[in-house]
PDB file of N, CA and C in Angstrom:
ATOM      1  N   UNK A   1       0.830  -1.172   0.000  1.00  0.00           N
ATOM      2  CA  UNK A   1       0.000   0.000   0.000  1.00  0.00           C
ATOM      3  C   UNK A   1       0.883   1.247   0.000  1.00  0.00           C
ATOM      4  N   UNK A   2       0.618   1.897  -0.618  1.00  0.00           N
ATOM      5  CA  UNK A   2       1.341   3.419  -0.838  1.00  0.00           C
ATOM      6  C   UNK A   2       2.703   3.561  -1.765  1.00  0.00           C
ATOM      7  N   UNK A   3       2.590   2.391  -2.503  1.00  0.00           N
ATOM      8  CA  UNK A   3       3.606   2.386  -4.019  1.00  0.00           C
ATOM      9  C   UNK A   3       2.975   2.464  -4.832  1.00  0.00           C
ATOM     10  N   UNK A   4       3.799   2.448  -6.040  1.00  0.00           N
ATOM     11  CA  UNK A   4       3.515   2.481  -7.208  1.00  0.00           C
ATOM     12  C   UNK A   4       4.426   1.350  -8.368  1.00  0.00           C
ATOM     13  N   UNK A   5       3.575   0.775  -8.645  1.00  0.00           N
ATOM     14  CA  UNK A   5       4.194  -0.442  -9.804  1.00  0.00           C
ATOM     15  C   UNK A   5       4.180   0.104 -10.751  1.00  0.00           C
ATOM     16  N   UNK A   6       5.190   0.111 -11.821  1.00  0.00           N
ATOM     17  CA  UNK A   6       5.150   0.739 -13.289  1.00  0.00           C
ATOM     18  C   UNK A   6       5.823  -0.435 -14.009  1.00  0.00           C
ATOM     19  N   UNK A   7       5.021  -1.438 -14.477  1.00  0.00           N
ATOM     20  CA  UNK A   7       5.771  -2.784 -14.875  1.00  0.00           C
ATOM     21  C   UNK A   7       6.773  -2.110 -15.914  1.00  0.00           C
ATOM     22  N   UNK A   8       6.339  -1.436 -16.593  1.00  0.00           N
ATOM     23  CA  UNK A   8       7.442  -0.579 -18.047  1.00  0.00           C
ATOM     24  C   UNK A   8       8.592  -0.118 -17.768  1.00  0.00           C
ATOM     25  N   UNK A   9       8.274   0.538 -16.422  1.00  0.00           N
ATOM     26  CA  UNK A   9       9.268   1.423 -15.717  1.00  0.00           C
ATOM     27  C   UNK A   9      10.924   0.088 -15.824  1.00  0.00           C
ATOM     28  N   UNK A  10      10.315  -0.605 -14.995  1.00  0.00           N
ATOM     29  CA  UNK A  10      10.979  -2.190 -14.284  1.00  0.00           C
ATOM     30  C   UNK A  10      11.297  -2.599 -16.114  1.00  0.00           C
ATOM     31  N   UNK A  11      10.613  -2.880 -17.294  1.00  0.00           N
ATOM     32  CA  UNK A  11      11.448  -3.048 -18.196  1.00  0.00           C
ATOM     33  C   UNK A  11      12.598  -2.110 -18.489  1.00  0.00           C
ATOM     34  N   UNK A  12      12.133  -1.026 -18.270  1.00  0.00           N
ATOM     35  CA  UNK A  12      13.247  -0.291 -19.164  1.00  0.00           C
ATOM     36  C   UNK A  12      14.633  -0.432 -18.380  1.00  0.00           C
ATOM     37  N   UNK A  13      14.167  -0.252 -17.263  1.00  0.00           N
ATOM     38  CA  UNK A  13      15.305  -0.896 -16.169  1.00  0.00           C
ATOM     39  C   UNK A  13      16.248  -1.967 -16.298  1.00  0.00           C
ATOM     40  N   UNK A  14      15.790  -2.511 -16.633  1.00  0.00           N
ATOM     41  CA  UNK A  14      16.178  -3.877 -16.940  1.00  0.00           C
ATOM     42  C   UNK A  14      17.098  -4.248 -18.530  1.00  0.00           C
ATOM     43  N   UNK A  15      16.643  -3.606 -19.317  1.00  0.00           N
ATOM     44  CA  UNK A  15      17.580  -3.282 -20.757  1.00  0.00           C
ATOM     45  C   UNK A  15      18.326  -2.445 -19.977  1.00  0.00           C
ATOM     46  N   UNK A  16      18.314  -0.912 -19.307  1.00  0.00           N
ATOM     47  CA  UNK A  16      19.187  -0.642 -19.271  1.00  0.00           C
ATOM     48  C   UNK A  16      20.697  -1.219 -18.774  1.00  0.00           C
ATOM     49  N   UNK A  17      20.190  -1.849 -17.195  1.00  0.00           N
ATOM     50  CA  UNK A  17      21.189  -2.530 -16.751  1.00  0.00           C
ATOM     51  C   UNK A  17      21.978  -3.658 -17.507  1.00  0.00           C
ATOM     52  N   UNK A  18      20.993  -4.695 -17.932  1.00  0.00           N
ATOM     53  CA  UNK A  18      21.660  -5.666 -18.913  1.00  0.00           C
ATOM     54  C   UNK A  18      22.680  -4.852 -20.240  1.00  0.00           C
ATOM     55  N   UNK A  19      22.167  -3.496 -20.939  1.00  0.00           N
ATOM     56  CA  UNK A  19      23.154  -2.923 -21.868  1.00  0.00           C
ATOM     57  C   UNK A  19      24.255  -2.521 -21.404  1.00  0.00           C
ATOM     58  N   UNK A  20      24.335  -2.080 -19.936  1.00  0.00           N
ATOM     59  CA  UNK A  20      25.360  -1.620 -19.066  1.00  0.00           C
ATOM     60  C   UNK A  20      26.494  -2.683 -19.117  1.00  0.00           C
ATOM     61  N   UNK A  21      25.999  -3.298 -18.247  1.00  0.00           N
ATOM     62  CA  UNK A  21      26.986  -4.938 -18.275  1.00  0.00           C
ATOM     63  C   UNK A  21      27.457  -5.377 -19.729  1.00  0.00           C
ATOM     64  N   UNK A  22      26.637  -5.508 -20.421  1.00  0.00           N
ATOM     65  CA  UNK A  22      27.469  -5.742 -21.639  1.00  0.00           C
ATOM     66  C   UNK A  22      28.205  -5.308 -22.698  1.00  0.00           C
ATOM     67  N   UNK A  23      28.196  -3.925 -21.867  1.00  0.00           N
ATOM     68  CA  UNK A  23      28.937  -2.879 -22.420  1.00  0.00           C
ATOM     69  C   UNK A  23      29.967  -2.531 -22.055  1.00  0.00           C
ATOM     70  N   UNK A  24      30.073  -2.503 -20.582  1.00  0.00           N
ATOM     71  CA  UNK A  24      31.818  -2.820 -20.169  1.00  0.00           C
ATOM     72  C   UNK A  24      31.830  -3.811 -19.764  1.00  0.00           C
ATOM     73  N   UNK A  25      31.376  -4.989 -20.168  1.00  0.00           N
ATOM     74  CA  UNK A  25      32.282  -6.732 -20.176  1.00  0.00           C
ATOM     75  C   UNK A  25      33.349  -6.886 -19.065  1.00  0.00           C
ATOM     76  N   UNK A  26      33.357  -5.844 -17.992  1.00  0.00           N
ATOM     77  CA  UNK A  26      34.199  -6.421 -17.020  1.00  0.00           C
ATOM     78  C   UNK A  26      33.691  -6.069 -15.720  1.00  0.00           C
ATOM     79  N   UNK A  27      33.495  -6.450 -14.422  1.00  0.00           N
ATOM     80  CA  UNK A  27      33.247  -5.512 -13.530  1.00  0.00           C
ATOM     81  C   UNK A  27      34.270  -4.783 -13.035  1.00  0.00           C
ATOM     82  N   UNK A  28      35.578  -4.368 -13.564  1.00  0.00           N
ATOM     83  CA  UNK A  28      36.258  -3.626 -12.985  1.00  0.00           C
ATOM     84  C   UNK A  28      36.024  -2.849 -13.294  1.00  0.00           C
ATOM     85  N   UNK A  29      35.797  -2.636 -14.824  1.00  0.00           N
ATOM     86  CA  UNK A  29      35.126  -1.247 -16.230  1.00  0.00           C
ATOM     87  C   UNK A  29      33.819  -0.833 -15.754  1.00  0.00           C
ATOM     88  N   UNK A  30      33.095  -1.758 -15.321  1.00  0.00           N
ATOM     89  CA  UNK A  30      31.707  -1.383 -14.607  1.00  0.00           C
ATOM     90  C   UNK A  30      32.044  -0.544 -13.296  1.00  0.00           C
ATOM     91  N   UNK A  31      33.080  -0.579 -12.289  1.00  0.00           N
ATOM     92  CA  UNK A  31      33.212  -0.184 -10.740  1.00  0.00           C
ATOM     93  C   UNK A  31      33.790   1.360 -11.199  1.00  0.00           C
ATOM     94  N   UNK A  32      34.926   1.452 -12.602  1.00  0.00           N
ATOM     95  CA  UNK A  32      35.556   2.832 -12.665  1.00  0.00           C
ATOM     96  C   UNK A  32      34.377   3.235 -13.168  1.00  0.00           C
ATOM     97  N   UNK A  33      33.523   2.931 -13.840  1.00  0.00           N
ATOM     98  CA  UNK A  33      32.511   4.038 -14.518  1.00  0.00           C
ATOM     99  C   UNK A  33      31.344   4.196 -13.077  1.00  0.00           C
ATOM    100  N   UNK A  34      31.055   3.455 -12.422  1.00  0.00           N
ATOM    101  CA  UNK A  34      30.422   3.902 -11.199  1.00  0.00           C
ATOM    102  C   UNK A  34      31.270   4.756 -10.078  1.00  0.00           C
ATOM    103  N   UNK A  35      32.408   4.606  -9.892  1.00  0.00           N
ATOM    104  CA  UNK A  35      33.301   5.738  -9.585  1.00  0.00           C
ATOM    105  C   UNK A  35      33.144   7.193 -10.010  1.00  0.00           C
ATOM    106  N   UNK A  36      33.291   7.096 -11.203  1.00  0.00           N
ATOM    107  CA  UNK A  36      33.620   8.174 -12.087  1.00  0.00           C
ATOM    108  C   UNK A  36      31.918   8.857 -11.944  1.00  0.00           C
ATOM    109  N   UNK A  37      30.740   8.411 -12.030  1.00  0.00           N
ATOM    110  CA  UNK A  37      29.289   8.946 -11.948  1.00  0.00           C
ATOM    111  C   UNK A  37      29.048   9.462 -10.437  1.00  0.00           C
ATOM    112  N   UNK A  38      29.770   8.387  -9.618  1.00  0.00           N
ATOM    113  CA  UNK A  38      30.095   9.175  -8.159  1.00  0.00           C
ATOM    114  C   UNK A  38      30.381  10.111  -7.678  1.00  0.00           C
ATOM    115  N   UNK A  39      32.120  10.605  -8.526  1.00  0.00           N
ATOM    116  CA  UNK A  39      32.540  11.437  -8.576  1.00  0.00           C
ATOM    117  C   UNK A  39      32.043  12.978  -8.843  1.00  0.00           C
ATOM    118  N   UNK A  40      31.377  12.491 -10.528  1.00  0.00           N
ATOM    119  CA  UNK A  40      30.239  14.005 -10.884  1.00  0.00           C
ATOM    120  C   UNK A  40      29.331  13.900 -10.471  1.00  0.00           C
ATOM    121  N   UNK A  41      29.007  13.541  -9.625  1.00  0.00           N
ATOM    122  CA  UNK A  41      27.592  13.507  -9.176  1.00  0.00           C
ATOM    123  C   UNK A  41      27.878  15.073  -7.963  1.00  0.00           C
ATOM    124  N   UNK A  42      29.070  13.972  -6.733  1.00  0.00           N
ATOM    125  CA  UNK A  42      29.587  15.090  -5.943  1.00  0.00           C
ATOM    126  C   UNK A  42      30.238  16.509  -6.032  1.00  0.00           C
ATOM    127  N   UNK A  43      30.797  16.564  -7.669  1.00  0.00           N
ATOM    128  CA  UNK A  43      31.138  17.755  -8.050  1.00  0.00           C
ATOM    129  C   UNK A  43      29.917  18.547  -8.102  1.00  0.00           C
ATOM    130  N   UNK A  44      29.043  18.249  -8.836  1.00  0.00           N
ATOM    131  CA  UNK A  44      27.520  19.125  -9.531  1.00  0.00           C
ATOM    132  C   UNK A  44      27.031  19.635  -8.297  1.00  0.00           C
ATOM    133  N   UNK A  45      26.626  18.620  -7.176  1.00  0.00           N
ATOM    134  CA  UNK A  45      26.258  18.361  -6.055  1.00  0.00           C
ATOM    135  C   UNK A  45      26.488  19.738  -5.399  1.00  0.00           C
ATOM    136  N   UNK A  46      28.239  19.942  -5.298  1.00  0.00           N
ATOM    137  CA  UNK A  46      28.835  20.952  -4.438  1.00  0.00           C
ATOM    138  C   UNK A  46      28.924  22.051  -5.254  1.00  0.00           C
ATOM    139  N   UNK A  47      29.264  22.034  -6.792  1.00  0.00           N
ATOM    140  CA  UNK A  47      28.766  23.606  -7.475  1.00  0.00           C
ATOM    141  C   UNK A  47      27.581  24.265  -7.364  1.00  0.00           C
ATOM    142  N   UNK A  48      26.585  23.419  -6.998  1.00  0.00           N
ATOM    143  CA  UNK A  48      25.203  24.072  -7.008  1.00  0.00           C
ATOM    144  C   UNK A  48      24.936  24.625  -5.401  1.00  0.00           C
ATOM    145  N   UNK A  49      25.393  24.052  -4.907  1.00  0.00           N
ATOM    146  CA  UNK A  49      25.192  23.983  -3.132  1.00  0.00           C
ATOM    147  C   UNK A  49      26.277  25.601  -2.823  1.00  0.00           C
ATOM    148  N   UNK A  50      27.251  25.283  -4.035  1.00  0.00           N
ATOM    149  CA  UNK A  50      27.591  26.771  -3.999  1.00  0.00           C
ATOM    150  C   UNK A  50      27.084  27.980  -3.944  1.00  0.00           C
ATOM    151  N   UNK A  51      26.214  27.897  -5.490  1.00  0.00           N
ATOM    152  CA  UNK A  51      25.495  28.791  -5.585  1.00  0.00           C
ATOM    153  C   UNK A  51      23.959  29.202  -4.726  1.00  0.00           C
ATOM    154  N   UNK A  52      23.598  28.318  -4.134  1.00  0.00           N
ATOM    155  CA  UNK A  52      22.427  28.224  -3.289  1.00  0.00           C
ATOM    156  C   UNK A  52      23.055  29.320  -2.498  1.00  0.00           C
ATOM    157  N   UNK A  53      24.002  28.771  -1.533  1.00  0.00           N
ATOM    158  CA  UNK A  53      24.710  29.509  -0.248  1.00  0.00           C
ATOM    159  C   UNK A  53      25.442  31.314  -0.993  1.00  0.00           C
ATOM    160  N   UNK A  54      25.519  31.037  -2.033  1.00  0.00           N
ATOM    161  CA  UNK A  54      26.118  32.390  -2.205  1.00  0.00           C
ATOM    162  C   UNK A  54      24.778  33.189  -2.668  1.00  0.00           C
ATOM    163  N   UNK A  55      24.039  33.027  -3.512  1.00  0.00           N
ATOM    164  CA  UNK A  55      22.975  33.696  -3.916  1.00  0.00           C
ATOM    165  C   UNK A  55      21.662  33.680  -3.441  1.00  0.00           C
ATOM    166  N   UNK A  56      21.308  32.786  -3.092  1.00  0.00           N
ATOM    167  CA  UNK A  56      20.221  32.497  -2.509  1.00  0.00           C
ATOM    168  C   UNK A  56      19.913  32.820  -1.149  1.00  0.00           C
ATOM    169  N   UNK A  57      21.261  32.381  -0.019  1.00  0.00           N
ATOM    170  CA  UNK A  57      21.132  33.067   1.306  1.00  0.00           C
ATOM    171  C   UNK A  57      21.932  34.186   1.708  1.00  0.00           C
ATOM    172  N   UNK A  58      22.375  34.414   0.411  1.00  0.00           N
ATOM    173  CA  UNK A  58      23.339  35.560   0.649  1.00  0.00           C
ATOM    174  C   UNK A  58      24.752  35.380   1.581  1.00  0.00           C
ATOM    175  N   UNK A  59      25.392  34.364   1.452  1.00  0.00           N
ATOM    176  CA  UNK A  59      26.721  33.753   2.535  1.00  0.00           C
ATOM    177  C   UNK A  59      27.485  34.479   2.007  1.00  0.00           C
TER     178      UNK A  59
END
């Protein structure tokens, strides 16, 4: 009670991940590219958090 099933959703999911894997054929190639999405994730993360604090609250 209080989800939502999107069986389509769960396909597309599912190609994606399977294209993933068989796209870097290794899990080490799979761990640097999840690294590396980690990485920009925390950059974007902290440029924006920049601008919040500088413009927004005036820091």
């Amino acid at each position: 009670m209080g989800q939502i099933y999107a069986p389509g959703i769960n396909w597309i999911l599912l190609v994606a991940v399977v294209a993933a894997v068989l796209g870097f054929r290794s899990s080490t190639a799979l761990g640097s590219a999840y690294g590396i999405a980690v990485t920009g994730t925390m950059l974007i993360t902290t440029v924006l958090t920049f601008f919040v604090v500088r413009y927004a609250w005036h820091y």
